[in-house]
N, C-alpha and C. Protein backbone atom coordinates (compact mmCIF):
# COMPACT_ATOMS: atom_id res chain seq x y z
N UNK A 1 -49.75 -32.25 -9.85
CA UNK A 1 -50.94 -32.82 -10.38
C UNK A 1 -51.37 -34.05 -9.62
N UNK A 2 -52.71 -34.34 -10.08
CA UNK A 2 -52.84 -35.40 -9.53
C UNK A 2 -52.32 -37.02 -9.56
N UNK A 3 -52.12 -37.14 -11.16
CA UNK A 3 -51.55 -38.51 -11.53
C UNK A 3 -49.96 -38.46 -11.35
N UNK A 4 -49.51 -39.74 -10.80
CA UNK A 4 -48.36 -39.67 -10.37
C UNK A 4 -47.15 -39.74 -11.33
N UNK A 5 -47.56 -40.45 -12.29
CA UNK A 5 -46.87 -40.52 -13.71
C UNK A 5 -47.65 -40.37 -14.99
N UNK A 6 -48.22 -38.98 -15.51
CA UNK A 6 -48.72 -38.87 -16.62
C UNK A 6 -50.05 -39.11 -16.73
N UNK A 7 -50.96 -39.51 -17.55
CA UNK A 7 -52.21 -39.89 -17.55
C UNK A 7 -52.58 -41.04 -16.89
N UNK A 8 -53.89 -40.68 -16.32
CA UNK A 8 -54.76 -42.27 -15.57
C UNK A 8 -54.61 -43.58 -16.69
N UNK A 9 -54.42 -44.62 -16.07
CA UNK A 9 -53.71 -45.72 -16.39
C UNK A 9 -55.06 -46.66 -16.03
N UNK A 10 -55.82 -46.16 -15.43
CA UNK A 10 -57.29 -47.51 -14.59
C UNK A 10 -57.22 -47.07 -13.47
N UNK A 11 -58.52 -48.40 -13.13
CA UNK A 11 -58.86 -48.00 -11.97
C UNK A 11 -57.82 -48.52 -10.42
N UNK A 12 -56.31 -49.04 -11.11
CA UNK A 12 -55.83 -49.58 -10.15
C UNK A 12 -54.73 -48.09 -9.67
N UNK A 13 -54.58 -47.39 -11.12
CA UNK A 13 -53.86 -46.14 -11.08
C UNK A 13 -54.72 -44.57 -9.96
N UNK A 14 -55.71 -44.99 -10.63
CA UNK A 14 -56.85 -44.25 -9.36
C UNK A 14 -57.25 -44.55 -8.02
N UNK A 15 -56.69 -45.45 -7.72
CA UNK A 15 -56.71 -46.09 -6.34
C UNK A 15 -55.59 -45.60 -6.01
N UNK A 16 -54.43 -45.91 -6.58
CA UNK A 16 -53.42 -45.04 -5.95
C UNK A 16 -53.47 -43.89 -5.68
N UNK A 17 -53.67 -42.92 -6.52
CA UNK A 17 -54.01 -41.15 -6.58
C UNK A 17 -54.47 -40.80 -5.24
N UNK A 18 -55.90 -41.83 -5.19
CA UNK A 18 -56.53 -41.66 -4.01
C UNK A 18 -55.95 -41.65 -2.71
N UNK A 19 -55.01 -42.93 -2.49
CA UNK A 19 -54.25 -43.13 -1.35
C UNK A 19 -53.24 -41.79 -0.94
N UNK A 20 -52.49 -41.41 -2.40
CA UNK A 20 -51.80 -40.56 -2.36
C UNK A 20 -52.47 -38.99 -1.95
N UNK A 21 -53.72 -38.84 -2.29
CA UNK A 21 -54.04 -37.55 -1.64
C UNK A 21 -54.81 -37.52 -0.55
N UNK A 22 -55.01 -39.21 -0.15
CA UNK A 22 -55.68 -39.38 1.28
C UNK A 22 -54.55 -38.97 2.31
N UNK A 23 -53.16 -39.59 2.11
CA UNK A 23 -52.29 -39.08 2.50
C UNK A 23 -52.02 -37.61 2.83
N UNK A 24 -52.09 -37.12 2.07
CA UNK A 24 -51.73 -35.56 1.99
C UNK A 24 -52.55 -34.84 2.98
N UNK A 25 -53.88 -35.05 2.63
CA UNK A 25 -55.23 -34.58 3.55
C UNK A 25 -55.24 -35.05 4.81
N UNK A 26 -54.59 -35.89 5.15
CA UNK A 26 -54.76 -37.01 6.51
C UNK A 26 -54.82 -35.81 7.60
N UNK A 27 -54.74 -34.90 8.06
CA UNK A 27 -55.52 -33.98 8.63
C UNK A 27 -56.57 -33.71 8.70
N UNK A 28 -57.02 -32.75 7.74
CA UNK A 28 -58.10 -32.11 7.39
C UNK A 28 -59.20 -33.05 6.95
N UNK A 29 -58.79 -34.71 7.66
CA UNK A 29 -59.31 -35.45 6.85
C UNK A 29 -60.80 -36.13 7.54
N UNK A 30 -61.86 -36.09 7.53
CA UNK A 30 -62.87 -36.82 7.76
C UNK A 30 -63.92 -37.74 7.38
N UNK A 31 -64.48 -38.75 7.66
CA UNK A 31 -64.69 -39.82 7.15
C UNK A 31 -66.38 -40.42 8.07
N UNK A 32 -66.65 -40.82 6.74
CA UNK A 32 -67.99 -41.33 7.30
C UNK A 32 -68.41 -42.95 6.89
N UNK A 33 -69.78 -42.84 7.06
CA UNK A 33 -69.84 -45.02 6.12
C UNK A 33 -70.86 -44.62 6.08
N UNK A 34 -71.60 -45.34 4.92
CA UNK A 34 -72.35 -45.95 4.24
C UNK A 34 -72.59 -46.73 3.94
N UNK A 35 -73.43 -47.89 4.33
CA UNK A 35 -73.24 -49.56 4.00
C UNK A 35 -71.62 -50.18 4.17
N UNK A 36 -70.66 -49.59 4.58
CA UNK A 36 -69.25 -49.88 4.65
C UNK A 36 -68.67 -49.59 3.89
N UNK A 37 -68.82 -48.40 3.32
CA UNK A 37 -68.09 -47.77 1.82
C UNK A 37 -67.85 -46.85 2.51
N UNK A 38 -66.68 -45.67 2.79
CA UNK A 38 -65.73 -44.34 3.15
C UNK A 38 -65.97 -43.38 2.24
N UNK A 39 -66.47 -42.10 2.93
CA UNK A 39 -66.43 -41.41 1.92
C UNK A 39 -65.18 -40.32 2.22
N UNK A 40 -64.19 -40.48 1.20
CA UNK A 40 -63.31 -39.18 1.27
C UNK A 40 -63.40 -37.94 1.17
N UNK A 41 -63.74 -36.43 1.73
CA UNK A 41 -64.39 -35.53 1.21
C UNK A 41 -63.43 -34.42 0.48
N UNK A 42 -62.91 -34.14 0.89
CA UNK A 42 -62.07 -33.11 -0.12
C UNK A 42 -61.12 -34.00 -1.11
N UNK A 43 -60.07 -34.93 -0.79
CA UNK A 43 -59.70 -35.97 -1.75
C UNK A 43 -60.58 -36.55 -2.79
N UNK A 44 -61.66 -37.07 -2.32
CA UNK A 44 -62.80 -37.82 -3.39
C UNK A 44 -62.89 -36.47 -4.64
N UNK A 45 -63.31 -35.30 -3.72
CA UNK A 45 -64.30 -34.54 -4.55
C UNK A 45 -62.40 -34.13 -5.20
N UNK A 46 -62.34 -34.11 -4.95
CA UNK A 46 -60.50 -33.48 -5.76
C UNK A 46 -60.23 -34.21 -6.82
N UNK A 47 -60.22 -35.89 -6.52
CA UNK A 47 -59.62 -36.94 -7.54
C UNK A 47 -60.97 -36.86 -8.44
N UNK A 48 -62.63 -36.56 -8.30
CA UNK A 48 -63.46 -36.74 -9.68
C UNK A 48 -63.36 -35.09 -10.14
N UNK A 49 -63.16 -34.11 -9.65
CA UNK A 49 -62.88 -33.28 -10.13
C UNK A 49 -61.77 -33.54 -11.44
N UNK A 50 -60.59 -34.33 -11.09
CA UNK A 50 -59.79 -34.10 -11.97
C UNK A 50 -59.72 -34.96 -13.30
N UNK A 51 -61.38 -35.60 -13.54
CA UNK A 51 -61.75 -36.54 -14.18
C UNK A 51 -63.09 -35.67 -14.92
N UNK A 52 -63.44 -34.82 -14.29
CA UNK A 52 -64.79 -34.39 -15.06
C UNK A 52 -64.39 -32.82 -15.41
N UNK A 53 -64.69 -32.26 -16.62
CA UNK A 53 -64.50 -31.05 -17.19
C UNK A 53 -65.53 -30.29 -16.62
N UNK A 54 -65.04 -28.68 -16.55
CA UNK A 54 -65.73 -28.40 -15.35
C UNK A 54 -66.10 -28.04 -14.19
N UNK A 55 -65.56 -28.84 -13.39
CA UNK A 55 -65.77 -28.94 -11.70
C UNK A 55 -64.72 -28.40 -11.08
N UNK A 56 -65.11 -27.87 -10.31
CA UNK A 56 -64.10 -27.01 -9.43
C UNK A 56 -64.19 -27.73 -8.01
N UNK A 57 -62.92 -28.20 -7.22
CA UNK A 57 -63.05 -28.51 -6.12
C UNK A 57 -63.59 -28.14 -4.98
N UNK A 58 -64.19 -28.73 -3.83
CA UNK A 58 -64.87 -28.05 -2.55
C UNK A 58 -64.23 -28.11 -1.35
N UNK A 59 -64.18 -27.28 -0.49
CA UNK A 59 -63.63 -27.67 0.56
C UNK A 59 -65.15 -28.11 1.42
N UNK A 60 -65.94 -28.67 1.47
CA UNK A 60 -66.70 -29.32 2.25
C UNK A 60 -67.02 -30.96 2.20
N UNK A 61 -67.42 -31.52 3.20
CA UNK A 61 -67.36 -32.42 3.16
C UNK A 61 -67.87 -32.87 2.07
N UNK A 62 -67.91 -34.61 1.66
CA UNK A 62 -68.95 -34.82 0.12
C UNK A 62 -70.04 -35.46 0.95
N UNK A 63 -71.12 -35.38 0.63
CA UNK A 63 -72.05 -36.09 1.54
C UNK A 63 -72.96 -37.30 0.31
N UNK A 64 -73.07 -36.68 -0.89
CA UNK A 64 -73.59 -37.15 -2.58
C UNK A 64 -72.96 -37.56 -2.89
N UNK A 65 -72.30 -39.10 -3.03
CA UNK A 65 -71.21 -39.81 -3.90
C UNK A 65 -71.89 -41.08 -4.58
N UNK A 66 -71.24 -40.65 -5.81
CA UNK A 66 -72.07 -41.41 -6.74
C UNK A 66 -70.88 -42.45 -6.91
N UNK A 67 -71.81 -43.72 -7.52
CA UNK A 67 -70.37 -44.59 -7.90
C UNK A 67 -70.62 -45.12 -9.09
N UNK A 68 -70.23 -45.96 -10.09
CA UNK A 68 -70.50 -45.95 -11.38
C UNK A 68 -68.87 -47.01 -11.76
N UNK A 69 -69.34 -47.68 -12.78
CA UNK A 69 -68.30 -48.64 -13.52
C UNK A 69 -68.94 -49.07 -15.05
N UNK A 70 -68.38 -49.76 -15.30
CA UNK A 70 -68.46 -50.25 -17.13
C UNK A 70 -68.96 -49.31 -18.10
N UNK A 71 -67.92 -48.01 -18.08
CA UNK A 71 -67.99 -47.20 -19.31
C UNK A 71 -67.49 -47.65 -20.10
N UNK A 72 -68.10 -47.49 -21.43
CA UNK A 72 -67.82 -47.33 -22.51
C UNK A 72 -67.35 -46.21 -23.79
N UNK A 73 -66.56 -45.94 -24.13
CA UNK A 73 -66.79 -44.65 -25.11
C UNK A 73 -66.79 -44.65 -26.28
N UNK A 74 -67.32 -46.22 -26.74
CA UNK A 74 -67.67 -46.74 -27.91
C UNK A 74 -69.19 -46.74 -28.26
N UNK A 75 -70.13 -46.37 -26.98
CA UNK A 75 -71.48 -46.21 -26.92
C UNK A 75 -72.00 -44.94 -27.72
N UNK A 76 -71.13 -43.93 -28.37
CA UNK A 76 -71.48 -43.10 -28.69
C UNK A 76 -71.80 -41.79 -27.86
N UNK A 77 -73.59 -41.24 -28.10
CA UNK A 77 -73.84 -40.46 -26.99
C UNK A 77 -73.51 -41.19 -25.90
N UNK A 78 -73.52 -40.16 -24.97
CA UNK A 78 -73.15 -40.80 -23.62
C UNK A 78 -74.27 -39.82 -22.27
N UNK A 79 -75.42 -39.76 -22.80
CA UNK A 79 -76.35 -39.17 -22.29
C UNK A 79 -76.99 -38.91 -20.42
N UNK A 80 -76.14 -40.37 -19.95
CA UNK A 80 -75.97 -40.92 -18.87
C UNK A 80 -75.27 -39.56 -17.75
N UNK A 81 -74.45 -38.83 -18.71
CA UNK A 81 -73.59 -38.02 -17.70
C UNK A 81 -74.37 -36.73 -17.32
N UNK A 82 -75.44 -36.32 -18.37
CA UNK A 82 -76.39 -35.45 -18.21
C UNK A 82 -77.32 -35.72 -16.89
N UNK A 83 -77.15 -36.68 -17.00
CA UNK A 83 -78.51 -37.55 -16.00
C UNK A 83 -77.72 -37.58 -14.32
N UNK A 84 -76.33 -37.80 -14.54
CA UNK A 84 -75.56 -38.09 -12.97
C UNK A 84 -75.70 -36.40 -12.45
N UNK A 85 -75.01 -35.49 -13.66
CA UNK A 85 -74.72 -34.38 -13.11
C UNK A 85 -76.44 -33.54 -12.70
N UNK A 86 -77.50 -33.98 -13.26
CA UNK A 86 -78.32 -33.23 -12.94
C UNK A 86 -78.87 -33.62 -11.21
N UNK A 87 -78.21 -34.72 -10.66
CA UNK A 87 -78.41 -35.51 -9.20
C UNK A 87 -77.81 -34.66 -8.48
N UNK A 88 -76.45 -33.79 -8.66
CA UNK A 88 -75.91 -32.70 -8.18
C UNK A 88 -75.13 -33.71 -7.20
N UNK A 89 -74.39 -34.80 -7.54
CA UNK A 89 -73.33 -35.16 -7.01
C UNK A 89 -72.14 -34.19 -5.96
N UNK A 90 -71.80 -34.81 -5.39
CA UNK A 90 -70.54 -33.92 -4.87
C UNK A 90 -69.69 -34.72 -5.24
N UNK A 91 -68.92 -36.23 -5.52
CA UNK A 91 -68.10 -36.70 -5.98
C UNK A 91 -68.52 -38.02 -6.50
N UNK A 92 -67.50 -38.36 -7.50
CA UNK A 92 -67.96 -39.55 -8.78
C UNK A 92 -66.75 -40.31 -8.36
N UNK A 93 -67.37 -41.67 -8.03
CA UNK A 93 -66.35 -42.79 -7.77
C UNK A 93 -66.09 -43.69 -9.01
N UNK A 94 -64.94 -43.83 -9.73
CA UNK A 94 -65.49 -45.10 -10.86
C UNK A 94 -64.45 -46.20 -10.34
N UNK A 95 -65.35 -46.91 -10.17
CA UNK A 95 -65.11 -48.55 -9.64
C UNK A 95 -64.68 -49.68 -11.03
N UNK A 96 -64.93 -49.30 -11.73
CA UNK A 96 -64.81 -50.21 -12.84
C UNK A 96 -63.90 -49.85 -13.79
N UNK A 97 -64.01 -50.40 -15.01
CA UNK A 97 -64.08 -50.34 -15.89
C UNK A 97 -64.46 -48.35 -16.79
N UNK A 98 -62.97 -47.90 -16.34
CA UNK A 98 -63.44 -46.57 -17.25
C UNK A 98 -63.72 -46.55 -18.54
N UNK A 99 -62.39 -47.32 -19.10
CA UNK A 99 -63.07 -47.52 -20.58
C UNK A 99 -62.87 -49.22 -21.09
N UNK A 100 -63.20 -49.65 -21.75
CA UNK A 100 -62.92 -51.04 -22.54
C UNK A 100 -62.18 -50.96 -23.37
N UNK A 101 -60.61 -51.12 -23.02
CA UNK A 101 -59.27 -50.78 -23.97
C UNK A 101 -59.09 -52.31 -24.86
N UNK A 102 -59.53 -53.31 -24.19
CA UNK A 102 -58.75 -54.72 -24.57
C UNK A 102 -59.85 -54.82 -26.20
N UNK A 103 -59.67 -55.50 -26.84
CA UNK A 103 -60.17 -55.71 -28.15
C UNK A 103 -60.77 -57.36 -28.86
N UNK A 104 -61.65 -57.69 -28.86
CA UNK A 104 -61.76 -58.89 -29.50
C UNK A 104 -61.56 -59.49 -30.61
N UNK A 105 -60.30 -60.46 -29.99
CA UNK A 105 -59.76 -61.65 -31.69
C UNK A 105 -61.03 -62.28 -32.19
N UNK A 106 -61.54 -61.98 -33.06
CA UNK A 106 -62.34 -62.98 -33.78
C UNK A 106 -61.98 -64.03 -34.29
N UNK A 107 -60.94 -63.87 -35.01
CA UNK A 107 -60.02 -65.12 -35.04
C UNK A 107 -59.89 -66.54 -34.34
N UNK A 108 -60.13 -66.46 -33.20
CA UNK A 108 -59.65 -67.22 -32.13
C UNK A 108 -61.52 -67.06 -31.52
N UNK A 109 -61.92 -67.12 -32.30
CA UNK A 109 -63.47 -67.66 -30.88
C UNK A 109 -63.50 -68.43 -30.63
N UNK A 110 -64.25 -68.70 -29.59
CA UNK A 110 -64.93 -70.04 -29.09
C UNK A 110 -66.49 -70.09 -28.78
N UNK A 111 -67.07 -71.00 -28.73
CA UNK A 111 -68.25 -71.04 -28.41
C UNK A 111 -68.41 -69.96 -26.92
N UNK A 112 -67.35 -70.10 -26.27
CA UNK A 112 -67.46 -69.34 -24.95
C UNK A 112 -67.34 -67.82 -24.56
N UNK A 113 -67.91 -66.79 -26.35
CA UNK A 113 -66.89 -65.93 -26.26
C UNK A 113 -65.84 -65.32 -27.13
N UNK A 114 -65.19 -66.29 -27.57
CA UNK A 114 -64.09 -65.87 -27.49
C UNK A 114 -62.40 -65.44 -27.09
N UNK A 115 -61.54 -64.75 -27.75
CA UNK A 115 -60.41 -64.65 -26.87
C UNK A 115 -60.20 -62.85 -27.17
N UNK A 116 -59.35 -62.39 -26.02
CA UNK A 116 -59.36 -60.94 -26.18
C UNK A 116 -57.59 -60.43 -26.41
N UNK A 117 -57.73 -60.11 -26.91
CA UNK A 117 -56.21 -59.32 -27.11
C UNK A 117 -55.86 -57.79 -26.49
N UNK A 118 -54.66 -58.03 -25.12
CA UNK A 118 -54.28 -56.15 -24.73
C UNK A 118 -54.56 -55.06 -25.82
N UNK A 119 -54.88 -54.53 -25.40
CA UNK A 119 -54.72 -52.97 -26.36
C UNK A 119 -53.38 -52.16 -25.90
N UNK A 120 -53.28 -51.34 -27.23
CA UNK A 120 -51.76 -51.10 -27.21
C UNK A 120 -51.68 -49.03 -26.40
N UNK A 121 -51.09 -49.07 -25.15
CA UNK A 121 -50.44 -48.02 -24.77
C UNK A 121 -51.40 -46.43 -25.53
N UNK A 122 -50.66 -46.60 -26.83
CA UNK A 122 -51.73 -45.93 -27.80
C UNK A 122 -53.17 -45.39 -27.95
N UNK A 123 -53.67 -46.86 -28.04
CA UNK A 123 -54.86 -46.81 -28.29
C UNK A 123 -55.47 -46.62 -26.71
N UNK A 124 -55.09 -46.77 -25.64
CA UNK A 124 -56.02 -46.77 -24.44
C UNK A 124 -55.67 -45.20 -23.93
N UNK A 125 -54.65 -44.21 -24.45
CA UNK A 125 -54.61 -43.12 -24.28
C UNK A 125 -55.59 -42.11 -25.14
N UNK A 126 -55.95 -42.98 -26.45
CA UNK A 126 -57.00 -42.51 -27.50
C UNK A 126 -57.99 -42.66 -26.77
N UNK A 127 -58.30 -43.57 -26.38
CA UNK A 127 -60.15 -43.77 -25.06
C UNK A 127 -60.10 -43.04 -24.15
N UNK A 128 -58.99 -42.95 -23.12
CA UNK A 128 -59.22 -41.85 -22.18
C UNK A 128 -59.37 -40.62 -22.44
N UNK A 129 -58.72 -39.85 -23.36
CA UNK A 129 -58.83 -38.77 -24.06
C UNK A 129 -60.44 -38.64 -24.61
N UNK A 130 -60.97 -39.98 -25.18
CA UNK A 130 -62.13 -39.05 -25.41
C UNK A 130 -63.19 -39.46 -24.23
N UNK A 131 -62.87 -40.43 -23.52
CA UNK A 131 -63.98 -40.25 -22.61
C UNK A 131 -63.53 -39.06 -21.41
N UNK A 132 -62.52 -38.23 -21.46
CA UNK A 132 -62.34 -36.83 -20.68
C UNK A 132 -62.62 -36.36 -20.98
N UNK A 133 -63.45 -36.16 -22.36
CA UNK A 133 -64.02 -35.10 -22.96
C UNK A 133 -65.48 -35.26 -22.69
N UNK A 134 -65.93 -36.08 -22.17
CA UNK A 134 -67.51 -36.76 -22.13
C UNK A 134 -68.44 -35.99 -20.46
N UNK A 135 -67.67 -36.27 -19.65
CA UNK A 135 -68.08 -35.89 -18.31
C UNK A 135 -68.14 -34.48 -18.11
């Protein structure tokens, strides 16, 4: 599979994946730029494949890469994904923020905000789960 230990963990766990199947591909591997951004083409389209329900991998290059950060899956509909997939992407980069696991102490505000408390193991496997169901 793709994740190296169990379910995606963030976007620091997806950076790895990536490395790890840039690795693998490092052959078959070709590369282009865009404003100074790489596009990976069978890896990219492999690692959002294994993020969106659905999609079947390509062996062609990706030339359509979308990029995207600060999901939420507390927004409810999520109407947004109707709108990416109708662009006919070849691969989905998420740079950010997949979901917003951490939680706000009310307790503890400040004029500035506030303070935020980790979310527990648990609960951030409950968000990924349903935002895998969303894409």
């Amino acid at each position: 599979g793709f994740w190296p230990s169990g379910e995606p963990k963030g976007p620091q766990h997806l950076l790895l994946v990536a490395l790890r199947l840039w690795k693998r591909k490092l052959k078959n591997f070709m590369t282009w730029s865009i404003g100074g951004l790489s596009a990976l083409p069978s890896a990219t389209i492999s690692l959002s494949c294994a993020m969106m329900a659905g999609c079947t991998p390509q062996n062609h290059p990706a030339t359509k890469i979308f990029l995207g950060s600060c999901s939420s899956v507390r927004l409810g509909d999520q109407w947004h994904w109707d709108e990416v997939r109708s662009k006919g992407p070849d691969a989905w980069v998420w740079l950010g923020d997949t979901v917003y696991g951490d939680a706000q102490n009310f307790a503890g505000m400040s004029l500035l905000g506030g303070s935020w408390k980790q979310a527990s193991p648990q609960f951030l496997r409950k968000l990924y789960a349903i935002q895998k169901k969303q894409p």
